[in-house]
C-alpha atoms as a PDB file:
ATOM      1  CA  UNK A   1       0.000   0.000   0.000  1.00  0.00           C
ATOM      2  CA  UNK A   2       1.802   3.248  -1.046  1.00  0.00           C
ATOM      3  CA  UNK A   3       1.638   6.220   1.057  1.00  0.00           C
ATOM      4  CA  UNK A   4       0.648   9.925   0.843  1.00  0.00           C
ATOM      5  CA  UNK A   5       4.237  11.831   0.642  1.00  0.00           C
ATOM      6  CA  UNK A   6       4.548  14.256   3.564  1.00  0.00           C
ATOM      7  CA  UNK A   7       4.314  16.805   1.217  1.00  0.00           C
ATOM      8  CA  UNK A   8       0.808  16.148   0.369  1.00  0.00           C
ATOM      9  CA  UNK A   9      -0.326  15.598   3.527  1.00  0.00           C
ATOM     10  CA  UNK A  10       0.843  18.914   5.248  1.00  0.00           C
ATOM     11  CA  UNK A  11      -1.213  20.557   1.769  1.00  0.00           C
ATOM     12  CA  UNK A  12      -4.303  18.707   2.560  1.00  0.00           C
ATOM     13  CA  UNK A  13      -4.404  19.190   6.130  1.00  0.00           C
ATOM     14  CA  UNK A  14      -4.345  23.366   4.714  1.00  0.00           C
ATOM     15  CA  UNK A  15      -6.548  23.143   2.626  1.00  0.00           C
ATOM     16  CA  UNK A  16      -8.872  21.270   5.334  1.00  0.00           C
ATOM     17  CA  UNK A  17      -7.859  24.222   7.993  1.00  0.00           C
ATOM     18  CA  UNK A  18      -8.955  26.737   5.563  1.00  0.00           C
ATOM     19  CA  UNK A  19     -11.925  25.507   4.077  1.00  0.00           C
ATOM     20  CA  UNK A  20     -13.080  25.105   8.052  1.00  0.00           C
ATOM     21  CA  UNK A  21     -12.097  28.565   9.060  1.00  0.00           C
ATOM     22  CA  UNK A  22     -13.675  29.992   5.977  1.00  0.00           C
ATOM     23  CA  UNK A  23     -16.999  27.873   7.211  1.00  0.00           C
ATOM     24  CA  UNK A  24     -16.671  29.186  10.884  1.00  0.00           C
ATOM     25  CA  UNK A  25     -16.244  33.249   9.688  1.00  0.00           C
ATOM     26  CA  UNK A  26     -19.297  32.798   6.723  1.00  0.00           C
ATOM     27  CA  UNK A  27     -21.561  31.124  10.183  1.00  0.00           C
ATOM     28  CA  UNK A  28     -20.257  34.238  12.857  1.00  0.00           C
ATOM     29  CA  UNK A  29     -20.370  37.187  10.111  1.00  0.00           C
ATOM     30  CA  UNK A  30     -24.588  35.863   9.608  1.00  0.00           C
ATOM     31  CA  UNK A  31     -24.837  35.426  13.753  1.00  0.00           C
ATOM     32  CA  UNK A  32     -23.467  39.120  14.005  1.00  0.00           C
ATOM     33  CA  UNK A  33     -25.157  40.679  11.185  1.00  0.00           C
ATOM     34  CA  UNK A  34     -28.688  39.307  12.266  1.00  0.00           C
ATOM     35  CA  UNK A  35     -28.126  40.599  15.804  1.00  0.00           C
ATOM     36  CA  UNK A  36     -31.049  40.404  18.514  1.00  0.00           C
ATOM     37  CA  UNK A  37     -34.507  41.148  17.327  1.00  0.00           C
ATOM     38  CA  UNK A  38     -35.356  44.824  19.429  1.00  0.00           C
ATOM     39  CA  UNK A  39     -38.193  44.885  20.723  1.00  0.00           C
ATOM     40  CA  UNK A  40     -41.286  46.397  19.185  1.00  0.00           C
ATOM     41  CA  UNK A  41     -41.820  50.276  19.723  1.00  0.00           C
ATOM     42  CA  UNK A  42     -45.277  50.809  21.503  1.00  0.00           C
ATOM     43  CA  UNK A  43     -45.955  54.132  20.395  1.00  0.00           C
ATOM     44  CA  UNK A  44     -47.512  55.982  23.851  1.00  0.00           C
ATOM     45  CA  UNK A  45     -50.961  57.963  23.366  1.00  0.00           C
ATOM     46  CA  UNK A  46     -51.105  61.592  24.251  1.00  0.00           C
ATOM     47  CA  UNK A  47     -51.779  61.912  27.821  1.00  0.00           C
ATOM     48  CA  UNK A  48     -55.353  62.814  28.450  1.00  0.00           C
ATOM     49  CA  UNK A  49     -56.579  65.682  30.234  1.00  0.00           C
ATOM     50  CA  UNK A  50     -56.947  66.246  33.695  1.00  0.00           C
ATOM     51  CA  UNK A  51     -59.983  68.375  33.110  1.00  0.00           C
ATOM     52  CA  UNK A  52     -63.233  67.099  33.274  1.00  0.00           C
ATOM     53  CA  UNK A  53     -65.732  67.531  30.509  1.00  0.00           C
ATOM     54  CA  UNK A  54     -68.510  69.788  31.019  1.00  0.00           C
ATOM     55  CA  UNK A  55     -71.539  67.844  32.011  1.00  0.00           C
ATOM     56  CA  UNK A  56     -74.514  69.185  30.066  1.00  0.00           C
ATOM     57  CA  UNK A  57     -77.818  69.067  31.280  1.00  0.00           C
ATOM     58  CA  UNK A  58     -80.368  66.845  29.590  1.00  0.00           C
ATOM     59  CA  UNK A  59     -82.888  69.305  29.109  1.00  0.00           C
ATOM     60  CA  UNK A  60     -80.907  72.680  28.286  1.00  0.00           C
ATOM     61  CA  UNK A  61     -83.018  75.679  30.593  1.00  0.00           C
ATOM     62  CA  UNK A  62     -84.237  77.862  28.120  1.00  0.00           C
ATOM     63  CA  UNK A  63     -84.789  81.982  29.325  1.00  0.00           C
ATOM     64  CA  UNK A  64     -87.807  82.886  28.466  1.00  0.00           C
ATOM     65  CA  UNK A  65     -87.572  85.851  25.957  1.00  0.00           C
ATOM     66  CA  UNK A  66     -89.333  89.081  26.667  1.00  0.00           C
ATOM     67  CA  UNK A  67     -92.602  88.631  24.764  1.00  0.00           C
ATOM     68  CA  UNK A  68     -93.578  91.817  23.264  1.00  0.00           C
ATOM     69  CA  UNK A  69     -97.195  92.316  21.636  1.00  0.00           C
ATOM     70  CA  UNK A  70     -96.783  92.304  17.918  1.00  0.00           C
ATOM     71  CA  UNK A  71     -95.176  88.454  18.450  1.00  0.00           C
ATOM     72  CA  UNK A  72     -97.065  85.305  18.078  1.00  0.00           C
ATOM     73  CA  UNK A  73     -97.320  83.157  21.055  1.00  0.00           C
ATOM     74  CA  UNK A  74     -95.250  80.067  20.112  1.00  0.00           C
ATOM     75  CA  UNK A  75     -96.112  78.212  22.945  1.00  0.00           C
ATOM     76  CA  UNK A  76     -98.853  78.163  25.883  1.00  0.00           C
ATOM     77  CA  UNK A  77     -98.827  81.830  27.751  1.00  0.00           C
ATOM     78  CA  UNK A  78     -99.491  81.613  31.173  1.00  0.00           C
ATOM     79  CA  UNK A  79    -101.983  84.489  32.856  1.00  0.00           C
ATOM     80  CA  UNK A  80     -99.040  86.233  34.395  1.00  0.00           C
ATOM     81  CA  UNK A  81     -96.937  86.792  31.239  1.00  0.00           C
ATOM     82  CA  UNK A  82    -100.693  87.705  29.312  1.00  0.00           C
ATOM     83  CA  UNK A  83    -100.602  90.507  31.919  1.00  0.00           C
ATOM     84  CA  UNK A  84     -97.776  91.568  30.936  1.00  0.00           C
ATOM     85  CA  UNK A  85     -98.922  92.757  27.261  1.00  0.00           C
ATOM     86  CA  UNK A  86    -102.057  93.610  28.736  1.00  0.00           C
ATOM     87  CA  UNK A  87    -100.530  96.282  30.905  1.00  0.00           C
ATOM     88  CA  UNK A  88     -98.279  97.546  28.020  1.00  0.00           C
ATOM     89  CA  UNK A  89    -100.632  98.482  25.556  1.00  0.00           C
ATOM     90  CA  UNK A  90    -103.117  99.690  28.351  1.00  0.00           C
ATOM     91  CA  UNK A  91     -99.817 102.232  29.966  1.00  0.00           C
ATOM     92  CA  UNK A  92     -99.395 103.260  26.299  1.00  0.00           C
ATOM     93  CA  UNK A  93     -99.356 106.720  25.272  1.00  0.00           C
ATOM     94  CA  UNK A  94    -101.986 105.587  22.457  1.00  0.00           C
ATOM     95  CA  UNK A  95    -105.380 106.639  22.092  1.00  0.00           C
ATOM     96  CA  UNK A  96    -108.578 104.322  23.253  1.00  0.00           C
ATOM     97  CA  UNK A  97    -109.233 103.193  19.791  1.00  0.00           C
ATOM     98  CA  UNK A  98    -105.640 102.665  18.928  1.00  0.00           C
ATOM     99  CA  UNK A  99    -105.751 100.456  22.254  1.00  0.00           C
ATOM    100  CA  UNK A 100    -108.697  98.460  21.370  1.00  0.00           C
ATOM    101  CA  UNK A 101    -107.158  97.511  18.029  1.00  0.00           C
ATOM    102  CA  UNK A 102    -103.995  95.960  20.087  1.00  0.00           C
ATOM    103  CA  UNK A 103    -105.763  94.485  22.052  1.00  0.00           C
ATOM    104  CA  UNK A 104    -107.803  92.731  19.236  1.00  0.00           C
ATOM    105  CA  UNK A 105    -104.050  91.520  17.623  1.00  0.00           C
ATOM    106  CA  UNK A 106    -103.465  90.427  21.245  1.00  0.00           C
ATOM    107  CA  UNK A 107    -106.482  88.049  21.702  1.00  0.00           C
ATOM    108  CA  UNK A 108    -105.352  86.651  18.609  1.00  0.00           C
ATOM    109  CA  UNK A 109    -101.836  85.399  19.601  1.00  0.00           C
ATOM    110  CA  UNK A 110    -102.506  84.501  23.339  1.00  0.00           C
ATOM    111  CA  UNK A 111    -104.207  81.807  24.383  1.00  0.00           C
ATOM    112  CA  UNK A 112    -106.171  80.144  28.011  1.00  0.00           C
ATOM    113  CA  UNK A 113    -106.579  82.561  30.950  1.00  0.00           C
ATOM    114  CA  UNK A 114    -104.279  85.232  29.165  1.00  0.00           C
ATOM    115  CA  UNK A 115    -106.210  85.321  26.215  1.00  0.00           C
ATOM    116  CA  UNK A 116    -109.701  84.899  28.682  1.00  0.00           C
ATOM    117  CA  UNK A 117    -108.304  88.154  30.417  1.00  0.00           C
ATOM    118  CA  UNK A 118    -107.416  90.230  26.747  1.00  0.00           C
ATOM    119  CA  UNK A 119    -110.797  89.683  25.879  1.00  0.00           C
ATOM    120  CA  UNK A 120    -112.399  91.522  28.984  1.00  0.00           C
ATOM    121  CA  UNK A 121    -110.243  94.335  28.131  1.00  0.00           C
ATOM    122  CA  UNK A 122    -111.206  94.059  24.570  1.00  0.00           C
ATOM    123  CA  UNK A 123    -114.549  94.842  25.558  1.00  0.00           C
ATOM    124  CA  UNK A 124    -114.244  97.438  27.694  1.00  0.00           C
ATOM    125  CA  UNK A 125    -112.591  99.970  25.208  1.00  0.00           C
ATOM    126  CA  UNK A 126    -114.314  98.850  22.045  1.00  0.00           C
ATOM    127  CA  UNK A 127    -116.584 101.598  21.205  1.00  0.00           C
ATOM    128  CA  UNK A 128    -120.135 100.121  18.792  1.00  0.00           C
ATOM    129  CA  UNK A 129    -118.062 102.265  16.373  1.00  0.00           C
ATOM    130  CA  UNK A 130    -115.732  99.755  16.083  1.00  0.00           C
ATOM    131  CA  UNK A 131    -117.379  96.416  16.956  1.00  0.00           C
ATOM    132  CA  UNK A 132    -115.629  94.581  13.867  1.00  0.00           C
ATOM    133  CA  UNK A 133    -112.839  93.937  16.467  1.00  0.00           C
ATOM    134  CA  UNK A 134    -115.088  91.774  18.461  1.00  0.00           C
ATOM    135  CA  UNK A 135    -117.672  90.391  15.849  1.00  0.00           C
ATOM    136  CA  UNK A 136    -115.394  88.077  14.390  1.00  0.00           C
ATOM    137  CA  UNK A 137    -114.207  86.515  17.609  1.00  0.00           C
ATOM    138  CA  UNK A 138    -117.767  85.724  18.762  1.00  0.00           C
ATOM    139  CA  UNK A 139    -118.845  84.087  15.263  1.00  0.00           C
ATOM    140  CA  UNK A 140    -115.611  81.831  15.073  1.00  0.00           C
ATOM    141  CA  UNK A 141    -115.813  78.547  15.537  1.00  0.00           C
ATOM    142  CA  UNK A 142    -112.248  78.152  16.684  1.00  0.00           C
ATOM    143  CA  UNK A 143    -112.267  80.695  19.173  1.00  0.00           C
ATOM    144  CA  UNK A 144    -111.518  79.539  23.225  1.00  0.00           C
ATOM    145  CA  UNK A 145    -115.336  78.904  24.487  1.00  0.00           C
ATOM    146  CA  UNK A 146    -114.581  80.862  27.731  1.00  0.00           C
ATOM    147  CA  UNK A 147    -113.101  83.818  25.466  1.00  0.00           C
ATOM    148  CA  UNK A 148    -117.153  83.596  23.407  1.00  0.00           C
ATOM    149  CA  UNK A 149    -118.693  84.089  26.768  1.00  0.00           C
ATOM    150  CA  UNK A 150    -116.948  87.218  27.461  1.00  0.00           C
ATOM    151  CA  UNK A 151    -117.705  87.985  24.152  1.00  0.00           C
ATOM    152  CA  UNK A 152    -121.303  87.628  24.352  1.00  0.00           C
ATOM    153  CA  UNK A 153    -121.965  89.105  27.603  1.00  0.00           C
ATOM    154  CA  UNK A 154    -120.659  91.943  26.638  1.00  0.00           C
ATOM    155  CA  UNK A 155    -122.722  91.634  23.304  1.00  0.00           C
ATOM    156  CA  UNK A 156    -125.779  91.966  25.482  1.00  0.00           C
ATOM    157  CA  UNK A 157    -125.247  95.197  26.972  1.00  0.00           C
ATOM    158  CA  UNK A 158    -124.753  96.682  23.189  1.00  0.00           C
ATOM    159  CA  UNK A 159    -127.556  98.487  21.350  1.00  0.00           C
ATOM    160  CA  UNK A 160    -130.055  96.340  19.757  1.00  0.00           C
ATOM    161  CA  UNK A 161    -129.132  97.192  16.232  1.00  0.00           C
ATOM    162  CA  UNK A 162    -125.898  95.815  16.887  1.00  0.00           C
ATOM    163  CA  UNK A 163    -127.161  92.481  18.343  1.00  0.00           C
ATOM    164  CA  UNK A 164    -129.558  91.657  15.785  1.00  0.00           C
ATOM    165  CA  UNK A 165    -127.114  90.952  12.888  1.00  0.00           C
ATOM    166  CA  UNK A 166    -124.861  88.658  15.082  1.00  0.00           C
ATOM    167  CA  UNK A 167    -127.929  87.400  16.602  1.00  0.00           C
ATOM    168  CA  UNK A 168    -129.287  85.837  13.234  1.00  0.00           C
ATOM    169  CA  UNK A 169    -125.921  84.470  13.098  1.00  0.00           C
ATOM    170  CA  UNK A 170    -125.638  82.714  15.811  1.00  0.00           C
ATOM    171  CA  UNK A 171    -129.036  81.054  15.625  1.00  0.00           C
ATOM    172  CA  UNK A 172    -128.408  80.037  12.374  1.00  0.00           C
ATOM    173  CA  UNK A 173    -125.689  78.553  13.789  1.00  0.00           C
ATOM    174  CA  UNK A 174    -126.430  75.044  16.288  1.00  0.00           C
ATOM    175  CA  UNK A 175    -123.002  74.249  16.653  1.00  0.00           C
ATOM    176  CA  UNK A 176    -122.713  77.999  18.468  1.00  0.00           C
ATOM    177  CA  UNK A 177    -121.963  77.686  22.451  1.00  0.00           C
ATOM    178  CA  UNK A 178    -124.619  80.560  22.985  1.00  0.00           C
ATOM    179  CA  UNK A 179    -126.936  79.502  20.289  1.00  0.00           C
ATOM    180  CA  UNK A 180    -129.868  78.038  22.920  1.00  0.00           C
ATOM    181  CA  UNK A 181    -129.341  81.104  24.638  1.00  0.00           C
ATOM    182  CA  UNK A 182    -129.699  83.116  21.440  1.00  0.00           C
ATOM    183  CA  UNK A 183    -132.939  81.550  20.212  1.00  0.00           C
ATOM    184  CA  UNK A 184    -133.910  82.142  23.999  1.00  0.00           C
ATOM    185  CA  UNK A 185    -133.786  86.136  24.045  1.00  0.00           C
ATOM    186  CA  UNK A 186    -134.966  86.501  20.329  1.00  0.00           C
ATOM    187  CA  UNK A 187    -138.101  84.115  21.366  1.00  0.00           C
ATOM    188  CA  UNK A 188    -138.798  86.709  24.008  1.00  0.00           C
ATOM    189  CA  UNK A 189    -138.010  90.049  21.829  1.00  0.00           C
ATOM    190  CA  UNK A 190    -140.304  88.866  19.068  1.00  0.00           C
ATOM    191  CA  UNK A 191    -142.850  87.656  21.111  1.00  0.00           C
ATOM    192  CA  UNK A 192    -142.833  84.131  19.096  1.00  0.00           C
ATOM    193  CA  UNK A 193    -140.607  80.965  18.210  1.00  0.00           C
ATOM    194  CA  UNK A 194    -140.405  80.568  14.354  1.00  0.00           C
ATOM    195  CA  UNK A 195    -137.971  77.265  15.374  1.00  0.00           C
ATOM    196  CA  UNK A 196    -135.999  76.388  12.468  1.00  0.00           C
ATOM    197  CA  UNK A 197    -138.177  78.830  10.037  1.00  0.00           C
ATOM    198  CA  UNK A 198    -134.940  81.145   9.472  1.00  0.00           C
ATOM    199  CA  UNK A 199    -136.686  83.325   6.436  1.00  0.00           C
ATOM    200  CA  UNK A 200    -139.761  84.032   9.308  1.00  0.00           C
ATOM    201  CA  UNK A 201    -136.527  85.023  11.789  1.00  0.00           C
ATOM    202  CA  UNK A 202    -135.472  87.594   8.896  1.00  0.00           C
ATOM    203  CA  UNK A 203    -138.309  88.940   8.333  1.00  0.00           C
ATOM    204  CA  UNK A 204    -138.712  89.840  12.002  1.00  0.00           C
ATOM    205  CA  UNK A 205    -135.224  90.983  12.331  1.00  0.00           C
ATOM    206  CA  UNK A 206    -135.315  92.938   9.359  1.00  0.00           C
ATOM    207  CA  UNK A 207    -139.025  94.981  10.360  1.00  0.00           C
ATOM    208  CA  UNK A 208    -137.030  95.140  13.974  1.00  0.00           C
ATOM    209  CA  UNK A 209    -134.522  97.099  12.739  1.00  0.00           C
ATOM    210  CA  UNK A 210    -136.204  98.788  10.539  1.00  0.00           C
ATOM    211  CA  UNK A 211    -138.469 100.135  13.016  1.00  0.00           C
ATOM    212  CA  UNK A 212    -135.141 100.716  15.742  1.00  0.00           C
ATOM    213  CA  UNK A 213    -133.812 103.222  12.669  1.00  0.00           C
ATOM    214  CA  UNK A 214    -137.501 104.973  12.489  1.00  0.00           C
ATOM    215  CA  UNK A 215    -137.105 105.811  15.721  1.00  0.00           C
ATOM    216  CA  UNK A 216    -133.342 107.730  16.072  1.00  0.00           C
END
């Protein structure tokens, strides 16, 4: 069996001793280039206030605006704020008439007891001149039924040529709240019930007030 000259040997053993070292430097160079994973950055949110939020109410309060008479009521107006108006126009520098005519707008926009109280006032400085302001109110069928009562009492206590007209029309009218009462008194001033017989009820009213003008 020949052997490996010394020569050879000492090469291979090199070549061996390099080829390891070159192994051993390619493994440490890929350790040290990888290096430990760091750890992942947790970004840290914004500190949050110390300060409280303002706690809002559930139901905001709501000031109640000064209600002045040429504005619609938006909402129910109690007696004491319907005083109010009242006394403005009534400590107004304006004359009677002028009054009555605010008033009349005022009846309009209030409404319950305020509206209730307007009316009385209504009345009291509406001349028969100027009974338009109140005719209307007492021959709508919309109007408050405690605000018609005013109305009507008042209507009572006017001269007789002014009745008659809203009289008619309120008798002709059964779904009035003073049309009993109505057919009552003109029963009694004509002496005779003609019912439901409206053209005998003109023809009384009519000679009535024909005869009422013969006589001024």
């Amino acid at each position: 069996m020949s052997s490996v000259p010394p020569s050879s040997k000492t090469r291979f053993l090199l070549i061996g001793a390099g080829v390891i070292l070159a192994v051993a430097l390619y493994f440490g160079w890929q350790y040290a280039g990888k290096g430990p994973t760091p750890p992942a950055v947790v970004e840290k949110s914004p500190a949050k206030s110390e300060t409280k939020p303002e706690v809002l109410p559930l139901t905001p309060t709501v000031q109640t605006p000064d209600i002045k008479p040429t504005m619609a009521a938006t909402q129910l107006t109690t007696a004491e704020e319907g005083d109010v108006l009242i006394d403005e126009i009534l400590r107004s520098d304006k004359e009677i008439p002028e009054m009555a005519r605010d008033l009349h707008d005022l009846v309009k926009k209030l409404n319950g007891e305020a509206q209730v109280n307007a009316s009385r006032h209504l009345v009291n400085l509406t001349e028969d001149a100027d009974y338009g302001l109140i005719a209307g109110f007492l021959v709508d069928p919309k109007m408050n039924p405690e605000v018609i009562e005013v109305l009507f009492s008042d209507l009572m206590n006017r001269d007789r040529a002014l009745q008659l007209p809203l009289f008619m029309n309120i008798l002709k009218n059964p779904q009035h709240p003073q049309n009993e009462e109505v057919r009552n008194v003109m029963t009694i001033l004509a002496g005779d019930d003609f019912g439901d017989d409206f053209a005998a009820w003109d023809k009384w009213a009519s000679d009535e007030l024909k005869s009422l003008q013969s006589e001024q």
